[in-house]
Protein backbone atom coordinates (compact mmCIF):
# COMPACT_ATOMS: atom_id res chain seq x y z
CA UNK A 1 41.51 -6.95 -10.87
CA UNK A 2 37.54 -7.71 -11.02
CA UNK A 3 35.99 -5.06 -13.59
CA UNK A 4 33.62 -3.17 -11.63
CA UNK A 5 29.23 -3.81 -12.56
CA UNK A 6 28.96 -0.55 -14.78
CA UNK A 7 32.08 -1.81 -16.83
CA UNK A 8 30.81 -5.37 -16.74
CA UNK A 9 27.71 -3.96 -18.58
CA UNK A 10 29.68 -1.92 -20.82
CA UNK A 11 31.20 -4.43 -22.32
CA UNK A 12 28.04 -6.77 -22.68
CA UNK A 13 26.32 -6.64 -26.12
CA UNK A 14 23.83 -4.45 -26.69
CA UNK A 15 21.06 -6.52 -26.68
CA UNK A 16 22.16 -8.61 -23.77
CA UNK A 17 22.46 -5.25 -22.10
CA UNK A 18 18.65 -4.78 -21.84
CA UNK A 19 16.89 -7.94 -21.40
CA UNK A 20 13.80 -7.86 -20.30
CA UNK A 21 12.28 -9.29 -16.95
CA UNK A 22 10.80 -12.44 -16.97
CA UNK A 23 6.80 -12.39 -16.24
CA UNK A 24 3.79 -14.17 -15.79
CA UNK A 25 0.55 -12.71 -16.48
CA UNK A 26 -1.34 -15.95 -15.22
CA UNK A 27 0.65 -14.99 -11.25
CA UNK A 28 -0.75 -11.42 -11.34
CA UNK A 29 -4.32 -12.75 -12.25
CA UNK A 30 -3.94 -14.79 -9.46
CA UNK A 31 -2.40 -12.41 -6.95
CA UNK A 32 -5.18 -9.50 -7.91
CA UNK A 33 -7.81 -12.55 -8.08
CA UNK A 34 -6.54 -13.42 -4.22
CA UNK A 35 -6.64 -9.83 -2.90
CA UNK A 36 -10.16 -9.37 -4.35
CA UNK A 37 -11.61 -12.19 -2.58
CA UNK A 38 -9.62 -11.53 0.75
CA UNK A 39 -9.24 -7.35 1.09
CA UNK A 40 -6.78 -8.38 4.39
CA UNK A 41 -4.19 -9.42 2.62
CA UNK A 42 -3.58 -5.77 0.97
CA UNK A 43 -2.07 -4.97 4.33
CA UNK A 44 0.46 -7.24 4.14
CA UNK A 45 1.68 -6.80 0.28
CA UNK A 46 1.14 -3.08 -0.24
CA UNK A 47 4.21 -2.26 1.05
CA UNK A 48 6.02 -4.99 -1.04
CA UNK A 49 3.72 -5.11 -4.42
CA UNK A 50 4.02 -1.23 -6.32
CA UNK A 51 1.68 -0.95 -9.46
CA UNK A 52 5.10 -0.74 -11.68
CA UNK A 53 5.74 -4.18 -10.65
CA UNK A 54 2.79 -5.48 -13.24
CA UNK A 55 3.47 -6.61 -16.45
CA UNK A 56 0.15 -5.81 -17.84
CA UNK A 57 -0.86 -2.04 -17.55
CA UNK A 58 -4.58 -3.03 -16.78
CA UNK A 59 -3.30 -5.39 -14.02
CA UNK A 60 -1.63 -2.23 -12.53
CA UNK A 61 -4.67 -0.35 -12.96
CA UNK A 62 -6.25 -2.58 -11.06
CA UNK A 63 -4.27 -3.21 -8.06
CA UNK A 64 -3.84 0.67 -7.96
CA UNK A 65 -7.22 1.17 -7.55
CA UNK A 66 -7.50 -1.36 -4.67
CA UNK A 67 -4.77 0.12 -2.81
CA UNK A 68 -6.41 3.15 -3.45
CA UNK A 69 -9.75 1.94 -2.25
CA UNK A 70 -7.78 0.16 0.82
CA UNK A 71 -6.40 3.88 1.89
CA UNK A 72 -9.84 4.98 1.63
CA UNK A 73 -10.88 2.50 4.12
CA UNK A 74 -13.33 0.59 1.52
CA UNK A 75 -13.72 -2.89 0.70
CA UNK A 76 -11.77 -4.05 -2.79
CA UNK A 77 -15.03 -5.46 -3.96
CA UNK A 78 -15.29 -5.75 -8.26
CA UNK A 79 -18.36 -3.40 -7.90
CA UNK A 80 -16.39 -0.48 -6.83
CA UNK A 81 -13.09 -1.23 -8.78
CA UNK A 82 -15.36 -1.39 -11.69
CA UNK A 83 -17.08 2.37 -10.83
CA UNK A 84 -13.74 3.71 -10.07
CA UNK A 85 -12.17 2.65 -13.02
CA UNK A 86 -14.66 3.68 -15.39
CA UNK A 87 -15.29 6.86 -13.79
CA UNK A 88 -11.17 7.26 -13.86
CA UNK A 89 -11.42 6.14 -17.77
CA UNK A 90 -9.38 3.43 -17.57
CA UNK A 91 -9.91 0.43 -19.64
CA UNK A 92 -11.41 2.34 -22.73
CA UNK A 93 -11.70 -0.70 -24.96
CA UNK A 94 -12.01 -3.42 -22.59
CA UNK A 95 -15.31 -4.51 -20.38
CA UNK A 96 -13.94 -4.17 -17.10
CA UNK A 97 -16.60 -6.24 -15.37
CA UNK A 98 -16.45 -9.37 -17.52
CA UNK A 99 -12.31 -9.22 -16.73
CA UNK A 100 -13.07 -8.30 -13.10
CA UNK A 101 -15.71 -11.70 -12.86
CA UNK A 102 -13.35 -13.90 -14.58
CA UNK A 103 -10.38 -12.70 -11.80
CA UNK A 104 -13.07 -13.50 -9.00
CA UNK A 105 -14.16 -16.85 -10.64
């Protein structure tokens, strides 16, 4: 009798039990880079892409403020993430538009 997924992970090591997913930061640079130069594309990934899906927490922040700027009806353009990022507080440390140039670059 095959041992059902739940027992299969039971009896996995610990630490093979929680491995974590592979990423690539330079793919979500490019995929947030792409949907900032071409705003029609959101259509088609938004229901796909979720903010969780990000590796990088400022990636998310980003790509949840276009969406969020998309449902609003306004253009994705750095200008606007930028103003609606700082006024939301996000990136404390970092300078959002030097990040936000190099992604549209």
């Amino acid at each position: 009798m095959k041992p059902s997924q739940k027992e299969a992970n039971e009896n996995q090591p610990e630490n093979e039990a929680h491995t974590e997913l592979p990423y690539d930061v330079n793919a979500e640079q490019n995929f947030l880079s792409h949907l900032l130069r071409d705003n029609a594309c959101v259509d088609f990934v938004c229901e796909q892409v979720r903010p969780e899906y990000f590796y990088e927490p400022q990636h998310a922040q980003i790509y949840r403020t276009i969406l969020g700027l998309h449902q609003k009806g306004k253009a994705a353009t750095p200008l606007l993430i930028k103003e609606q990022i700082k006024k939301d507080r996000l990136f404390e440390n970092e300078d959002i538009e030097k990040y936000l140039a190099t992604l549209t670059t």
